[in-house]
PDB file of N, CA and C in Angstrom:
ATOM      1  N   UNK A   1      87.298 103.361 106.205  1.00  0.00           N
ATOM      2  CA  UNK A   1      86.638 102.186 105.753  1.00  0.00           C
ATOM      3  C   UNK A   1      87.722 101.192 105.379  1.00  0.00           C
ATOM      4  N   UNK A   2      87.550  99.743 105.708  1.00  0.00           N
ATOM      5  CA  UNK A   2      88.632  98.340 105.276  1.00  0.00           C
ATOM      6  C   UNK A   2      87.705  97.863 105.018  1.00  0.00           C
ATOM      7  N   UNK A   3      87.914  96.909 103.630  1.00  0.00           N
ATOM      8  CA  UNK A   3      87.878  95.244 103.278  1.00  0.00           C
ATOM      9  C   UNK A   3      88.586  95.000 103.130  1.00  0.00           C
ATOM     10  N   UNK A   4      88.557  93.994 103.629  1.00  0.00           N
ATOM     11  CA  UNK A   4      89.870  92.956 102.801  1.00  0.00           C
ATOM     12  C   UNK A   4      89.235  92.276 101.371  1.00  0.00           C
ATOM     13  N   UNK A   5      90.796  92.043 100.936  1.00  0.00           N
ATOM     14  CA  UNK A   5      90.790  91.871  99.294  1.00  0.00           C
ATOM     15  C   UNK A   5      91.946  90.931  99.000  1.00  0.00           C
ATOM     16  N   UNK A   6      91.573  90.074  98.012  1.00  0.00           N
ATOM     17  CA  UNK A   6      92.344  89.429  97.144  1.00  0.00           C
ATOM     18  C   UNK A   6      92.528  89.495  96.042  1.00  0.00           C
ATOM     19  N   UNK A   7      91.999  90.127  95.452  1.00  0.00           N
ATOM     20  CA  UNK A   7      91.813  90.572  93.952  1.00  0.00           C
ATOM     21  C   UNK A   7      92.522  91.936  93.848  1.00  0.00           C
ATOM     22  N   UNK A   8      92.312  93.492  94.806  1.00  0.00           N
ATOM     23  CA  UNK A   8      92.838  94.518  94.740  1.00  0.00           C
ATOM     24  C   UNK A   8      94.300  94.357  94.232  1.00  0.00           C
ATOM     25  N   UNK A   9      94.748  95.281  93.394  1.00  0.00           N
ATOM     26  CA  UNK A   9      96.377  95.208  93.276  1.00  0.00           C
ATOM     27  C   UNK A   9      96.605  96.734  93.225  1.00  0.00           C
ATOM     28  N   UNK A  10      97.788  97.195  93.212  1.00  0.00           N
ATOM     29  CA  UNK A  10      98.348  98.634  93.585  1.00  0.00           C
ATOM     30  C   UNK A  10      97.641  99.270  92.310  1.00  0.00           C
ATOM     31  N   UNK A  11      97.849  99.076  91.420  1.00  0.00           N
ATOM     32  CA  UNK A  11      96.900  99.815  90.246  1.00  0.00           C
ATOM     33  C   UNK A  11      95.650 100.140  90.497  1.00  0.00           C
ATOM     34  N   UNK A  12      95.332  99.180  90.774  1.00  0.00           N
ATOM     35  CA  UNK A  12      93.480  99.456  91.186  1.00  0.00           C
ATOM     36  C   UNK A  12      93.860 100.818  92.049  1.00  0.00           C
ATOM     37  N   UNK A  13      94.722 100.961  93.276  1.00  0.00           N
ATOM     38  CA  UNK A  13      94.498 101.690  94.265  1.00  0.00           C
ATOM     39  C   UNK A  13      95.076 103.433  93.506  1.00  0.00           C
ATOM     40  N   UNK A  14      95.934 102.887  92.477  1.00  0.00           N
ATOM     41  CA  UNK A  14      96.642 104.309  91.651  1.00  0.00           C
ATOM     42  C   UNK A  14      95.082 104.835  91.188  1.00  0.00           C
ATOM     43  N   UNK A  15      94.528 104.023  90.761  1.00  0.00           N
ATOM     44  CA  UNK A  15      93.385 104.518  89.941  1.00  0.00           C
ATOM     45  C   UNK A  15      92.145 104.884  90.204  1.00  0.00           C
ATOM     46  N   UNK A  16      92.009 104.482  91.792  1.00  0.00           N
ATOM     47  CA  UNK A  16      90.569 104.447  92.072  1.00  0.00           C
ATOM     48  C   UNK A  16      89.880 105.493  92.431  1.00  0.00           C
ATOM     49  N   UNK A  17      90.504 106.639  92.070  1.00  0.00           N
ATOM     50  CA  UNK A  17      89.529 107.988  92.021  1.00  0.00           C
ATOM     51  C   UNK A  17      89.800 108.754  90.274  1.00  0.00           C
ATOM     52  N   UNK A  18      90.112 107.958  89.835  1.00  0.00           N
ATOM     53  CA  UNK A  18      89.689 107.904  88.299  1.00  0.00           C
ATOM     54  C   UNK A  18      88.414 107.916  87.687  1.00  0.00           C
ATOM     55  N   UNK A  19      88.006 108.671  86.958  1.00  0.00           N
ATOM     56  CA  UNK A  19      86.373 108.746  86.399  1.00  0.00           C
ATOM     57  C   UNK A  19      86.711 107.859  85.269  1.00  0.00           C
ATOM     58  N   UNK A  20      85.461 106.725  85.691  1.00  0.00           N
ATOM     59  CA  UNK A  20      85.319 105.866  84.928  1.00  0.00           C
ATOM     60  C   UNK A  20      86.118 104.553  85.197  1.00  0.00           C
ATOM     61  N   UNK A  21      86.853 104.732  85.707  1.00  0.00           N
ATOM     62  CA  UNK A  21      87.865 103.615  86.602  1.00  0.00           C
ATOM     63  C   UNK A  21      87.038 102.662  87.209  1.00  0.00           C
ATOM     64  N   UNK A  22      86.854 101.243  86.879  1.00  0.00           N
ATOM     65  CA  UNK A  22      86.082 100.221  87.400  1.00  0.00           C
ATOM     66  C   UNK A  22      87.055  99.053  87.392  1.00  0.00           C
ATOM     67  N   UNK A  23      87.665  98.960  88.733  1.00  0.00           N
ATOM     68  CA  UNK A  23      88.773  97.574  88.707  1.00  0.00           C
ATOM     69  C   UNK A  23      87.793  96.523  88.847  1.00  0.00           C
ATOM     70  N   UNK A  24      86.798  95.982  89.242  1.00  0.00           N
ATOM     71  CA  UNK A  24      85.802  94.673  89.347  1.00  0.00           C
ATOM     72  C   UNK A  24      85.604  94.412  88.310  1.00  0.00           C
ATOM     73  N   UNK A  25      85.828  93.549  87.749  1.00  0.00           N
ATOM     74  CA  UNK A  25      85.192  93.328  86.437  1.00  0.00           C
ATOM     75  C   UNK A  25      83.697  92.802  86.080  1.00  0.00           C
ATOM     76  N   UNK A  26      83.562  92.060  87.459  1.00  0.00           N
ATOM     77  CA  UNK A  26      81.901  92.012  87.812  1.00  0.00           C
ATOM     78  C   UNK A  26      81.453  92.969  87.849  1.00  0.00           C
ATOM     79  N   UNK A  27      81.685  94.185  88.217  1.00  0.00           N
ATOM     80  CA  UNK A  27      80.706  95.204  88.051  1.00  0.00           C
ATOM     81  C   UNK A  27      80.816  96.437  86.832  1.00  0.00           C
ATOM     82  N   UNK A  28      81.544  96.189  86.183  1.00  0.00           N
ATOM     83  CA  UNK A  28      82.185  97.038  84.968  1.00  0.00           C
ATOM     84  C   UNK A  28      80.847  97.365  84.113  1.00  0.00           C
ATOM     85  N   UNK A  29      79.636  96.280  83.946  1.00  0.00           N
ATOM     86  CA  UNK A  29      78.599  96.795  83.047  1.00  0.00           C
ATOM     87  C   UNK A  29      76.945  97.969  84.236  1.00  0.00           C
ATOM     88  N   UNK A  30      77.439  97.612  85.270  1.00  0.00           N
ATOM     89  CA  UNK A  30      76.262  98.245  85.823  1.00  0.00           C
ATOM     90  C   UNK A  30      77.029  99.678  86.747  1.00  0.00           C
ATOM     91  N   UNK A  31      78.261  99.706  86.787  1.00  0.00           N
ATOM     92  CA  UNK A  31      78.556 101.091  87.449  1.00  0.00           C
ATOM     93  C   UNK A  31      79.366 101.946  86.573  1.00  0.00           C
ATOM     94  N   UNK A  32      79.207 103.284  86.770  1.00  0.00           N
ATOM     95  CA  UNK A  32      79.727 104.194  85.732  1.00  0.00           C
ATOM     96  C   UNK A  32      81.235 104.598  86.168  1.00  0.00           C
ATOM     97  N   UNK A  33      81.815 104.364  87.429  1.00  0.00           N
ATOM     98  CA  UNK A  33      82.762 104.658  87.920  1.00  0.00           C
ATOM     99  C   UNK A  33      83.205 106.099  88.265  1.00  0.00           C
ATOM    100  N   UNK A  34      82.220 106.721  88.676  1.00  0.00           N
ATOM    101  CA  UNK A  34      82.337 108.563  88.447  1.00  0.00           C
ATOM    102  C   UNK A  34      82.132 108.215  90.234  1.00  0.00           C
ATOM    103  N   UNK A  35      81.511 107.667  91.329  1.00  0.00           N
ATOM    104  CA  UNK A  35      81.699 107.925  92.647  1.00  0.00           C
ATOM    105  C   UNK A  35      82.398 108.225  93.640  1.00  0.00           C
ATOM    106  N   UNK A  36      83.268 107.445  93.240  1.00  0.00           N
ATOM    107  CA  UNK A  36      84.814 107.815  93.989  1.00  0.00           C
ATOM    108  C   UNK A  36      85.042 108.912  93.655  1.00  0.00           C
ATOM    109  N   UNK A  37      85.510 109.253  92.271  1.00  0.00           N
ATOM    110  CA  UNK A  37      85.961 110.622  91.793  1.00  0.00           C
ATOM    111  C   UNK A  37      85.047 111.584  92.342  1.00  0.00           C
ATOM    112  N   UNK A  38      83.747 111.634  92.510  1.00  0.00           N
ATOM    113  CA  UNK A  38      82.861 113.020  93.023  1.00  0.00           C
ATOM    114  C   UNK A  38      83.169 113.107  94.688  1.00  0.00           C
ATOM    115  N   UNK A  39      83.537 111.938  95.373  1.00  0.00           N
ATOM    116  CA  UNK A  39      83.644 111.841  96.489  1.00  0.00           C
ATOM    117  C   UNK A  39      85.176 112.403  97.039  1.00  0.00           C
ATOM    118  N   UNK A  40      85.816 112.500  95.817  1.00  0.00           N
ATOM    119  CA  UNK A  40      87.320 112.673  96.343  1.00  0.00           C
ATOM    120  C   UNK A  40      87.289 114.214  95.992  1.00  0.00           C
ATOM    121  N   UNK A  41      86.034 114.689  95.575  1.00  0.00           N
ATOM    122  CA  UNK A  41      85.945 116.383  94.913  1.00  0.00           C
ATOM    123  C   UNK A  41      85.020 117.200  96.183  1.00  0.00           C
ATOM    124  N   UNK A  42      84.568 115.989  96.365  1.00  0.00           N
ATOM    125  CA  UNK A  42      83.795 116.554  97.645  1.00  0.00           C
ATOM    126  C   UNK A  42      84.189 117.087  98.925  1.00  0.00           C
ATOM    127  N   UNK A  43      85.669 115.686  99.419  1.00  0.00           N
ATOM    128  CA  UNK A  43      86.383 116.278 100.457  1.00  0.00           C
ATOM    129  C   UNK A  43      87.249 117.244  99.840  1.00  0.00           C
ATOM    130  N   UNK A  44      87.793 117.305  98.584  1.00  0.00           N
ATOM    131  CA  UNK A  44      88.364 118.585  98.523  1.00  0.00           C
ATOM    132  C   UNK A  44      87.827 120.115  99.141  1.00  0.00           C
ATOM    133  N   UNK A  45      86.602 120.345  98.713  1.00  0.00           N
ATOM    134  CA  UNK A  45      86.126 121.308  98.771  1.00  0.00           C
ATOM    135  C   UNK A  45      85.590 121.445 100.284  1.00  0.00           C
ATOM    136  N   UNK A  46      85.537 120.551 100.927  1.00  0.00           N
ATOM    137  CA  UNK A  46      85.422 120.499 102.605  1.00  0.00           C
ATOM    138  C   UNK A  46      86.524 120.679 103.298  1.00  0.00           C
ATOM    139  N   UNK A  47      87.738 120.979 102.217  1.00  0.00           N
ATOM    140  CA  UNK A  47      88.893 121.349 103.161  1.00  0.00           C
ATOM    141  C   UNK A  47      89.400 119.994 103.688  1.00  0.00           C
ATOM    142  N   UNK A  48      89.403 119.282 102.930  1.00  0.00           N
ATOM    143  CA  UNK A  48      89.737 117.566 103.665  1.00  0.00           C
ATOM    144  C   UNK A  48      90.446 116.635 102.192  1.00  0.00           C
ATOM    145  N   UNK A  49      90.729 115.587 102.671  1.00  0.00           N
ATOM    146  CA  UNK A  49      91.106 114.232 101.873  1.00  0.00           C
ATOM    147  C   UNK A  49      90.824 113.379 102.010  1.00  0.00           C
ATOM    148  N   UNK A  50      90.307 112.875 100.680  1.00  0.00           N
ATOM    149  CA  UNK A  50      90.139 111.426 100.810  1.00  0.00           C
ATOM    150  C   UNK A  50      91.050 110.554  99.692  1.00  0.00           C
ATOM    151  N   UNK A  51      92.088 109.275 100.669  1.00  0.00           N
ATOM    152  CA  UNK A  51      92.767 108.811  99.895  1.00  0.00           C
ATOM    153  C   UNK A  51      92.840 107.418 100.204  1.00  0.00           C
ATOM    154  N   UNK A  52      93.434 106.166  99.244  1.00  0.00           N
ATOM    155  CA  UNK A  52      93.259 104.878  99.275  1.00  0.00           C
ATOM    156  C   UNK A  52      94.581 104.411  99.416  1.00  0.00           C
ATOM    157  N   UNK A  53      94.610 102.818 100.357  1.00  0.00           N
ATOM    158  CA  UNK A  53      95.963 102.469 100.391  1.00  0.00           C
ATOM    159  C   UNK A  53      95.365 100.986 100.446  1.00  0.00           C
ATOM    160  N   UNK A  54      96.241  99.781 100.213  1.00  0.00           N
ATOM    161  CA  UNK A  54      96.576  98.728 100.250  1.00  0.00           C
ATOM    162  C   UNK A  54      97.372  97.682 101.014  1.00  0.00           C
ATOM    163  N   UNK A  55      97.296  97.486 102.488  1.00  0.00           N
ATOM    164  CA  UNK A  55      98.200  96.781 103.089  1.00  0.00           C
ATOM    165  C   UNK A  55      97.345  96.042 103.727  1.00  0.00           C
ATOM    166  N   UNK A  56      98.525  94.582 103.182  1.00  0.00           N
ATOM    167  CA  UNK A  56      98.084  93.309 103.903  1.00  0.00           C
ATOM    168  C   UNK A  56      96.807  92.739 103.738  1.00  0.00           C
ATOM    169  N   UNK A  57      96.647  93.174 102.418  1.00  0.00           N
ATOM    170  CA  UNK A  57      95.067  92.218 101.808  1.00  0.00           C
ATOM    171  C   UNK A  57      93.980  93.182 102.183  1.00  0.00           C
ATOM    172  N   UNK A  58      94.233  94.338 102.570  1.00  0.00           N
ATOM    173  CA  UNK A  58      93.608  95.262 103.330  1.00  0.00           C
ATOM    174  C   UNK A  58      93.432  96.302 102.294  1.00  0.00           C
ATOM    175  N   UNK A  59      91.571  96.569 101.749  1.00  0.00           N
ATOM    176  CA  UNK A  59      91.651  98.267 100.924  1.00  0.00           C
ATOM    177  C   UNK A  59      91.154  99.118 102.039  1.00  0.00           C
ATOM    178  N   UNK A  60      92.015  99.646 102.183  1.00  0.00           N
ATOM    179  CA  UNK A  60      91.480 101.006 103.048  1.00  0.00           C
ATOM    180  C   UNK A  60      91.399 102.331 102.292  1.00  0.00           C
ATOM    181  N   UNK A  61      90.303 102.938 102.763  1.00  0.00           N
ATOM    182  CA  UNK A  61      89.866 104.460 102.520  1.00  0.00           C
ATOM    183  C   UNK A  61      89.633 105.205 103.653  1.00  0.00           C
ATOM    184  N   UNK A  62      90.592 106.510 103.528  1.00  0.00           N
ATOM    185  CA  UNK A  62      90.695 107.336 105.003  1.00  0.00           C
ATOM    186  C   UNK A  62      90.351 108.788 104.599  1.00  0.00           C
ATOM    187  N   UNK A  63      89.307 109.316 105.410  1.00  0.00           N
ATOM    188  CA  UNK A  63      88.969 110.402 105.284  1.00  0.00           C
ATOM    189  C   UNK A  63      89.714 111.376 105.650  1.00  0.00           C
ATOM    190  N   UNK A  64      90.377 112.621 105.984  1.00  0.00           N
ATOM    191  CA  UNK A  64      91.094 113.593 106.568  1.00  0.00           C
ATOM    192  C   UNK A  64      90.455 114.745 106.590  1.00  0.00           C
ATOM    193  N   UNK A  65      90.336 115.442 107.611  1.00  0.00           N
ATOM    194  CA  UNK A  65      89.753 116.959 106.910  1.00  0.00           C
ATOM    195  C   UNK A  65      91.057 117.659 107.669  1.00  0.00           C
ATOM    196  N   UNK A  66      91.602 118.564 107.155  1.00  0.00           N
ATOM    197  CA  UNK A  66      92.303 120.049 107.551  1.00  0.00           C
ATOM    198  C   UNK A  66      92.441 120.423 108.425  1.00  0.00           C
ATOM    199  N   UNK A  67      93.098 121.500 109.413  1.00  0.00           N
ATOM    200  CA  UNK A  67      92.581 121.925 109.965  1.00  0.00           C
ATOM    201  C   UNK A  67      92.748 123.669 109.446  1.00  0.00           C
ATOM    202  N   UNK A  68      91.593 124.197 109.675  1.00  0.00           N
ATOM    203  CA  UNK A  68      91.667 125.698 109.032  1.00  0.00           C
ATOM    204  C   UNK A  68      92.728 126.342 109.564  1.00  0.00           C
ATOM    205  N   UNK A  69      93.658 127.651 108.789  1.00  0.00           N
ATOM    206  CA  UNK A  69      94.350 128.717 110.000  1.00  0.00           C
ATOM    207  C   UNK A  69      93.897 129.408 109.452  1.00  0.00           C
TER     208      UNK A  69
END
């Protein structure tokens, strides 16, 4: 997944599978910030990763799964 962003900064991206972690500040009163974090527990346990990066105005989120041996 990409959007682009102007607002994102590297912190946001250190943090964003943090429970409770809400970099928007528009949305800070209506989300609990626990999604990311269940989602990044989820590919764990699927034998996979999910991790966030920042380039070029760009938030990307990349799924990975494993491969079993």
């Amino acid at each position: 997944m990409r959007n682009k962003t102007d607002v994102m900064t590297e912190q946001d991206v250190e943090r964003i599978f943090d429970r409770f972690y809400t970099g928007d500040t528009a949305r800070n009163k209506k989300g609990t910030g626990v999604g990311l974090s269940i989602a990044q527990s989820l590919m764990k346990k699927m034998n996979g990763e999910l991790f966030a990066t920042l380039k070029n105005h760009q938030f990307i989120m990349t799924c990975q799964w494993n491969k079993r041996t």
